[in-house]
PDB file of N, CA and C in Angstrom:
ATOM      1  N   UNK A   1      49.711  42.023  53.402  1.00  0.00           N
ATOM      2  CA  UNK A   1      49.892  42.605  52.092  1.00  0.00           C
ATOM      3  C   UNK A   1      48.557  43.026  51.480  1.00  0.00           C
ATOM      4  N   UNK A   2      47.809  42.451  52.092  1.00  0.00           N
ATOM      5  CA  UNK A   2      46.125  43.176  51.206  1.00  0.00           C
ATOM      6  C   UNK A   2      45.616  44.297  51.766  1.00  0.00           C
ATOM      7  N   UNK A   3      46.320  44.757  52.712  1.00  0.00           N
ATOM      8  CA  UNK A   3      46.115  46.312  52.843  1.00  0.00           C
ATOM      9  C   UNK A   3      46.187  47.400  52.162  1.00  0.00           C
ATOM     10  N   UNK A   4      47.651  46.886  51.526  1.00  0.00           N
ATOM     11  CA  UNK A   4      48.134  47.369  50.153  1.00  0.00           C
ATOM     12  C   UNK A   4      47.203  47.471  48.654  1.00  0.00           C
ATOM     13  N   UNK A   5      46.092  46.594  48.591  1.00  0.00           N
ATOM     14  CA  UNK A   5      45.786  46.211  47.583  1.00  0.00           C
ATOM     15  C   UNK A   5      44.184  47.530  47.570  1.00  0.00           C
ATOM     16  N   UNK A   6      43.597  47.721  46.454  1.00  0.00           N
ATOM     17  CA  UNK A   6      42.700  48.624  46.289  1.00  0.00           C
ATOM     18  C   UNK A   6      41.873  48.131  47.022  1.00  0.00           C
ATOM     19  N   UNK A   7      40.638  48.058  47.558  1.00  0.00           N
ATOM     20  CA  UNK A   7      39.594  48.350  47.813  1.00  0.00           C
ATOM     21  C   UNK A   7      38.846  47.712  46.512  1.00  0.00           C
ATOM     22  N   UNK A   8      38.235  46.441  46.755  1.00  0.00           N
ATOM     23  CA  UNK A   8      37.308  46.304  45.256  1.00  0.00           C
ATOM     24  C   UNK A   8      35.898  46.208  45.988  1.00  0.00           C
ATOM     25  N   UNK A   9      35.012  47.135  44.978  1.00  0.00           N
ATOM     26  CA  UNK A   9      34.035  47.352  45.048  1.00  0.00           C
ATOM     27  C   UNK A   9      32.771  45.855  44.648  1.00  0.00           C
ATOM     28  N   UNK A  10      32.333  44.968  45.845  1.00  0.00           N
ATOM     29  CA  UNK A  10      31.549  43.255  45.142  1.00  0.00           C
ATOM     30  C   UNK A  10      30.392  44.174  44.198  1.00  0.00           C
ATOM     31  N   UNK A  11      29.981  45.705  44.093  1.00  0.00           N
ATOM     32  CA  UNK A  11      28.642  45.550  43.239  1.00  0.00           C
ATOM     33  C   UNK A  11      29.193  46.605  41.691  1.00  0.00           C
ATOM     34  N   UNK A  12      30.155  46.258  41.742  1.00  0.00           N
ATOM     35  CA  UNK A  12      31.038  47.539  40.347  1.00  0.00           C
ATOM     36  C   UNK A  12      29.954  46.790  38.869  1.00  0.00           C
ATOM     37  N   UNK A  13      30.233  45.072  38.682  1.00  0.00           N
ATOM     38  CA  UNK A  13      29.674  44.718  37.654  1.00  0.00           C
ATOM     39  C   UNK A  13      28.280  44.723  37.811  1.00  0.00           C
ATOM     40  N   UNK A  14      27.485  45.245  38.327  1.00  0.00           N
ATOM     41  CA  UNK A  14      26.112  45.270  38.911  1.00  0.00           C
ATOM     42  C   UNK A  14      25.311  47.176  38.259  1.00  0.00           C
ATOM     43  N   UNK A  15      26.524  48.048  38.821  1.00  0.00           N
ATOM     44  CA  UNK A  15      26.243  49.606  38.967  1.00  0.00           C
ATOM     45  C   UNK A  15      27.010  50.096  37.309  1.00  0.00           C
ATOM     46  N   UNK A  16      28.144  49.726  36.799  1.00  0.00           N
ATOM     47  CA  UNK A  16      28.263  50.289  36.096  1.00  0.00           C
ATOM     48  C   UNK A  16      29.710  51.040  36.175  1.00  0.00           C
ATOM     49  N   UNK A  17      30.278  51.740  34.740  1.00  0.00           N
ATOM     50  CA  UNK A  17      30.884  53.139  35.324  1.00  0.00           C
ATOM     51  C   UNK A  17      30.613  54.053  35.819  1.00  0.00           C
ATOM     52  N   UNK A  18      29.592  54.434  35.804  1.00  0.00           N
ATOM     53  CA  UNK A  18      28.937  55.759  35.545  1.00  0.00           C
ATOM     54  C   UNK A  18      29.041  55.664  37.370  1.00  0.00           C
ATOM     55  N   UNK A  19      28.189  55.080  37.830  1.00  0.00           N
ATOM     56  CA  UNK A  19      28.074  54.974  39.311  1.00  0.00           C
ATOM     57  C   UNK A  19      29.851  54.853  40.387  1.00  0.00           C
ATOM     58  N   UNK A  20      30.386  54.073  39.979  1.00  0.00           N
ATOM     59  CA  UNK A  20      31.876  54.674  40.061  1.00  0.00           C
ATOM     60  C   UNK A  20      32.545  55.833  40.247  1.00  0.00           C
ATOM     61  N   UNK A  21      32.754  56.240  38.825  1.00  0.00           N
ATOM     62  CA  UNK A  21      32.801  57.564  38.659  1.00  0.00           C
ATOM     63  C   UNK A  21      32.351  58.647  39.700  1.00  0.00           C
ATOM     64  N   UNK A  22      30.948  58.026  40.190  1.00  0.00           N
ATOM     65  CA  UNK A  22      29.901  59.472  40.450  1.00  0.00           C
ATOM     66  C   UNK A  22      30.391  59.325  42.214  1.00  0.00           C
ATOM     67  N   UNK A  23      30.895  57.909  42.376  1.00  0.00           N
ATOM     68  CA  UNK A  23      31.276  57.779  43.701  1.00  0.00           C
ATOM     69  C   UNK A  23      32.344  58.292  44.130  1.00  0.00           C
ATOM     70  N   UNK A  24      33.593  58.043  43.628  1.00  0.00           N
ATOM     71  CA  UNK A  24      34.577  59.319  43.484  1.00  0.00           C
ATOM     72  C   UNK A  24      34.760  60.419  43.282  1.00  0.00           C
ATOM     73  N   UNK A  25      33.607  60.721  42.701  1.00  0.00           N
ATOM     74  CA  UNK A  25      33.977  62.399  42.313  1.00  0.00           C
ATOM     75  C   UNK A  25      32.731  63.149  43.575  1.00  0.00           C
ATOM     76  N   UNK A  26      32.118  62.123  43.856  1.00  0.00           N
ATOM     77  CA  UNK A  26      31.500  62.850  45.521  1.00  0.00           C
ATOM     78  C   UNK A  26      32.649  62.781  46.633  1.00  0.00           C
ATOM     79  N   UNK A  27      33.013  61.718  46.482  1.00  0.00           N
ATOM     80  CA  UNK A  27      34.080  61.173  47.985  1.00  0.00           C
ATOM     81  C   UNK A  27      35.297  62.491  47.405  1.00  0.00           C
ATOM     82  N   UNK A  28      35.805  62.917  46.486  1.00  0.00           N
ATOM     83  CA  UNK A  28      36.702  64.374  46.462  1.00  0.00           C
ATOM     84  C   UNK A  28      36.329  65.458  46.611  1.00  0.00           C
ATOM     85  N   UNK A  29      34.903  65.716  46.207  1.00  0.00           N
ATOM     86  CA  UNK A  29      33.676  66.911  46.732  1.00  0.00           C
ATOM     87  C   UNK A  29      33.960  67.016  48.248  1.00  0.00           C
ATOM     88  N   UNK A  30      33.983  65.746  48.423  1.00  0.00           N
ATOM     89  CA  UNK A  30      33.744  65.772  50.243  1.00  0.00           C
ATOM     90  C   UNK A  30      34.887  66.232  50.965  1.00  0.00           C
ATOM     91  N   UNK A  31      35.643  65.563  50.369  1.00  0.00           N
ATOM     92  CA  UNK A  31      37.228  65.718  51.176  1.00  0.00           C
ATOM     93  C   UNK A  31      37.626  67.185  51.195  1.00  0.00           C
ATOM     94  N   UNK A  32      37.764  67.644  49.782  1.00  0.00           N
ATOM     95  CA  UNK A  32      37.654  69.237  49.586  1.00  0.00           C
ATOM     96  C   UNK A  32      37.034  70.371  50.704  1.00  0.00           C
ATOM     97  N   UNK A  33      35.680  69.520  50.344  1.00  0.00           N
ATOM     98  CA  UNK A  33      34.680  70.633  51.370  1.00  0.00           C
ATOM     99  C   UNK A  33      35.469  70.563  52.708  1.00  0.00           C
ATOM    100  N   UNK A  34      35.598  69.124  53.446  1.00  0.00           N
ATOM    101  CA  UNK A  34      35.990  68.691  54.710  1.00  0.00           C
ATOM    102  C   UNK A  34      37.640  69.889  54.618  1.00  0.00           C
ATOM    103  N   UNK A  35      38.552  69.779  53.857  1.00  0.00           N
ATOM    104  CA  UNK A  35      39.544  70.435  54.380  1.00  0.00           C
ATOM    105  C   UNK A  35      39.419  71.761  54.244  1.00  0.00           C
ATOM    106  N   UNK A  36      38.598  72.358  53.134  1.00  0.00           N
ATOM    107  CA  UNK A  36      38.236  73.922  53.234  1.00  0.00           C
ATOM    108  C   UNK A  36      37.507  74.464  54.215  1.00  0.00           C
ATOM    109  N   UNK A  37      36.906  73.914  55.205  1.00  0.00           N
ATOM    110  CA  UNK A  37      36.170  73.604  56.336  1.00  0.00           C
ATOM    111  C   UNK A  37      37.506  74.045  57.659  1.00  0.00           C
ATOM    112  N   UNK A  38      38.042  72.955  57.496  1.00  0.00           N
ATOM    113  CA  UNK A  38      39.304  73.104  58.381  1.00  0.00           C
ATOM    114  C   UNK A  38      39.863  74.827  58.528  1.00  0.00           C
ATOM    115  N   UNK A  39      40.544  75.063  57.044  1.00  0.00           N
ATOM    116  CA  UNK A  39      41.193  76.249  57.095  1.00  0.00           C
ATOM    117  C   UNK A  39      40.545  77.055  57.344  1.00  0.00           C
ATOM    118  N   UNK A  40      39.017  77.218  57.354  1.00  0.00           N
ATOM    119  CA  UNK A  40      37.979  78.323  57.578  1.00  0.00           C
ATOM    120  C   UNK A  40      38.574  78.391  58.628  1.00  0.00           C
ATOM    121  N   UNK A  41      38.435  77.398  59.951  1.00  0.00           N
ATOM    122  CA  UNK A  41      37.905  77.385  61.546  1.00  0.00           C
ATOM    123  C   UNK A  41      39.327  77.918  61.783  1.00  0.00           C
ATOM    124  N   UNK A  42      40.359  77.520  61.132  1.00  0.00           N
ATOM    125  CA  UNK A  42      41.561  77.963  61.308  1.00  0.00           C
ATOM    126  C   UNK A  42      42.004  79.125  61.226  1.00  0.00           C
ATOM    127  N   UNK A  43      41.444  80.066  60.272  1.00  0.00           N
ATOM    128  CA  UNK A  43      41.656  81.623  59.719  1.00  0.00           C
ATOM    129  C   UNK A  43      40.386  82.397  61.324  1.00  0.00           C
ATOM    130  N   UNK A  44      39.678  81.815  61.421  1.00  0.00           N
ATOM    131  CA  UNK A  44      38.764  82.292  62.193  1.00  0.00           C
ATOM    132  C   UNK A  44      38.836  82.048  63.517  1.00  0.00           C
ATOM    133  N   UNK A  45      39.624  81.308  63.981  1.00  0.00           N
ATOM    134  CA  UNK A  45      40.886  81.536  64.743  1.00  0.00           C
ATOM    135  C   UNK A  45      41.661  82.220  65.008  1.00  0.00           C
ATOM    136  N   UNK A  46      42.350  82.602  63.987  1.00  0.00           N
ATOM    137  CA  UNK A  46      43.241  83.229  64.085  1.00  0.00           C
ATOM    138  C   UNK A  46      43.023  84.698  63.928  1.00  0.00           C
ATOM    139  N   UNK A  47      42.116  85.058  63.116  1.00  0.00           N
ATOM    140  CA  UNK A  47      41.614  86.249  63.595  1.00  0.00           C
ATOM    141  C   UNK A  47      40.783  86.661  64.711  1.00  0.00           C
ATOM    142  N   UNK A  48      40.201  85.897  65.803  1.00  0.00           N
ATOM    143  CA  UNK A  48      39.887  86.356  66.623  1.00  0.00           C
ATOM    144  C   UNK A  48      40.860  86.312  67.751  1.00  0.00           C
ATOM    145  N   UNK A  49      42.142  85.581  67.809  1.00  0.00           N
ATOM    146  CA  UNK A  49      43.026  85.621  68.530  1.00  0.00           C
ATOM    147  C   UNK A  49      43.898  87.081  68.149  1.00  0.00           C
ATOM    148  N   UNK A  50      43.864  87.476  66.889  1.00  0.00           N
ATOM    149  CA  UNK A  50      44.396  88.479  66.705  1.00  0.00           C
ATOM    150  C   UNK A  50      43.618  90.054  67.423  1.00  0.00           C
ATOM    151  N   UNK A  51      42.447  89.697  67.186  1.00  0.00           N
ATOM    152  CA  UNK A  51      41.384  91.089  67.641  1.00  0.00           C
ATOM    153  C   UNK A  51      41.714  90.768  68.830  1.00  0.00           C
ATOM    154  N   UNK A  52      42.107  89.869  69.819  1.00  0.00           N
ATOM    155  CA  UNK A  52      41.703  89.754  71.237  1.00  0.00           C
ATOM    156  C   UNK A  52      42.994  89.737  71.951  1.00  0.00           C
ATOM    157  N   UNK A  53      44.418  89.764  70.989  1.00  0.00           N
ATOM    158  CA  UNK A  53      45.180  89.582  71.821  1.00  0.00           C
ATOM    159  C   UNK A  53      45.693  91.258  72.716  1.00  0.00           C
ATOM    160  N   UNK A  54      45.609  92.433  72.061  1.00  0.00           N
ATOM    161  CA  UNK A  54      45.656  93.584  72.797  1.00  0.00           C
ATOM    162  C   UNK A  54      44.715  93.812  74.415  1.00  0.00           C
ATOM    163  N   UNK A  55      43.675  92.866  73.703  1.00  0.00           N
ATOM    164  CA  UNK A  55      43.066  93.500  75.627  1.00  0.00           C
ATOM    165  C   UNK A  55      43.309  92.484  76.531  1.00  0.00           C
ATOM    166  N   UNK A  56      43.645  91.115  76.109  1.00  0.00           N
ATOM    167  CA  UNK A  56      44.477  90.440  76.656  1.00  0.00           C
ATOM    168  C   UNK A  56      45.599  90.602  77.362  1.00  0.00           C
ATOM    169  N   UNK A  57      46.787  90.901  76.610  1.00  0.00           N
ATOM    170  CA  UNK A  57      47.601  92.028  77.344  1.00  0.00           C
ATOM    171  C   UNK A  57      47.376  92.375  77.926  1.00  0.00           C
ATOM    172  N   UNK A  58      46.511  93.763  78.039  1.00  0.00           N
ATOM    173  CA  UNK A  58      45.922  94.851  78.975  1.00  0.00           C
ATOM    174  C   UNK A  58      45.504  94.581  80.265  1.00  0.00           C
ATOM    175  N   UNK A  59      45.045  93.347  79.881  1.00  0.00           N
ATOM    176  CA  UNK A  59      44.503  92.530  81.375  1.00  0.00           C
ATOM    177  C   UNK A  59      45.385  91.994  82.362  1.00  0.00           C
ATOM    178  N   UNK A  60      46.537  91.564  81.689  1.00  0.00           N
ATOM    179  CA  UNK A  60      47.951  91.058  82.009  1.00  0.00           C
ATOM    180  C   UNK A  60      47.304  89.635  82.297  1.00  0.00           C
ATOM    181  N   UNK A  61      46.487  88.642  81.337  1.00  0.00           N
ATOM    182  CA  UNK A  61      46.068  87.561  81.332  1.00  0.00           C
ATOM    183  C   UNK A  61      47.417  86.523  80.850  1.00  0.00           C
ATOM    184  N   UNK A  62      47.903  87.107  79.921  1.00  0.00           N
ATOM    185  CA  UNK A  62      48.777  86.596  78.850  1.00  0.00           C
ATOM    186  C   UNK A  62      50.104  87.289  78.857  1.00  0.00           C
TER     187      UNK A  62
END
């Protein structure tokens, strides 16, 4: 059952809110970047599968 349970931070009464805060709102910066990242490689993908699939064909590879 403590899997379930948050994540407590042993240095929160030490750092503050402010440091909290600043830790979360990097760790969603990140995640963001990390999945806008994804869909890039994904679109860029897919457009070069698109430019390439005619001579593909042509080749009778595919």
């Amino acid at each position: 059952m403590n899997m379930f349970r948050r994540a407590h931070d042993p240095w929160w009464d030490l750092e503050g809110r402010g440091a909290k805060r600043r830790r979360i709102r990097h760790k969603v910066v990140a995640d963001v970047a990390f999945a806008l990242a994804i869909v890039a490689c994904g679109i860029t993908a897919a457009a070069w599968l698109r430019t390439l699939a005619p001579v593909v064909g042509d080749l009778g590879l595919g």
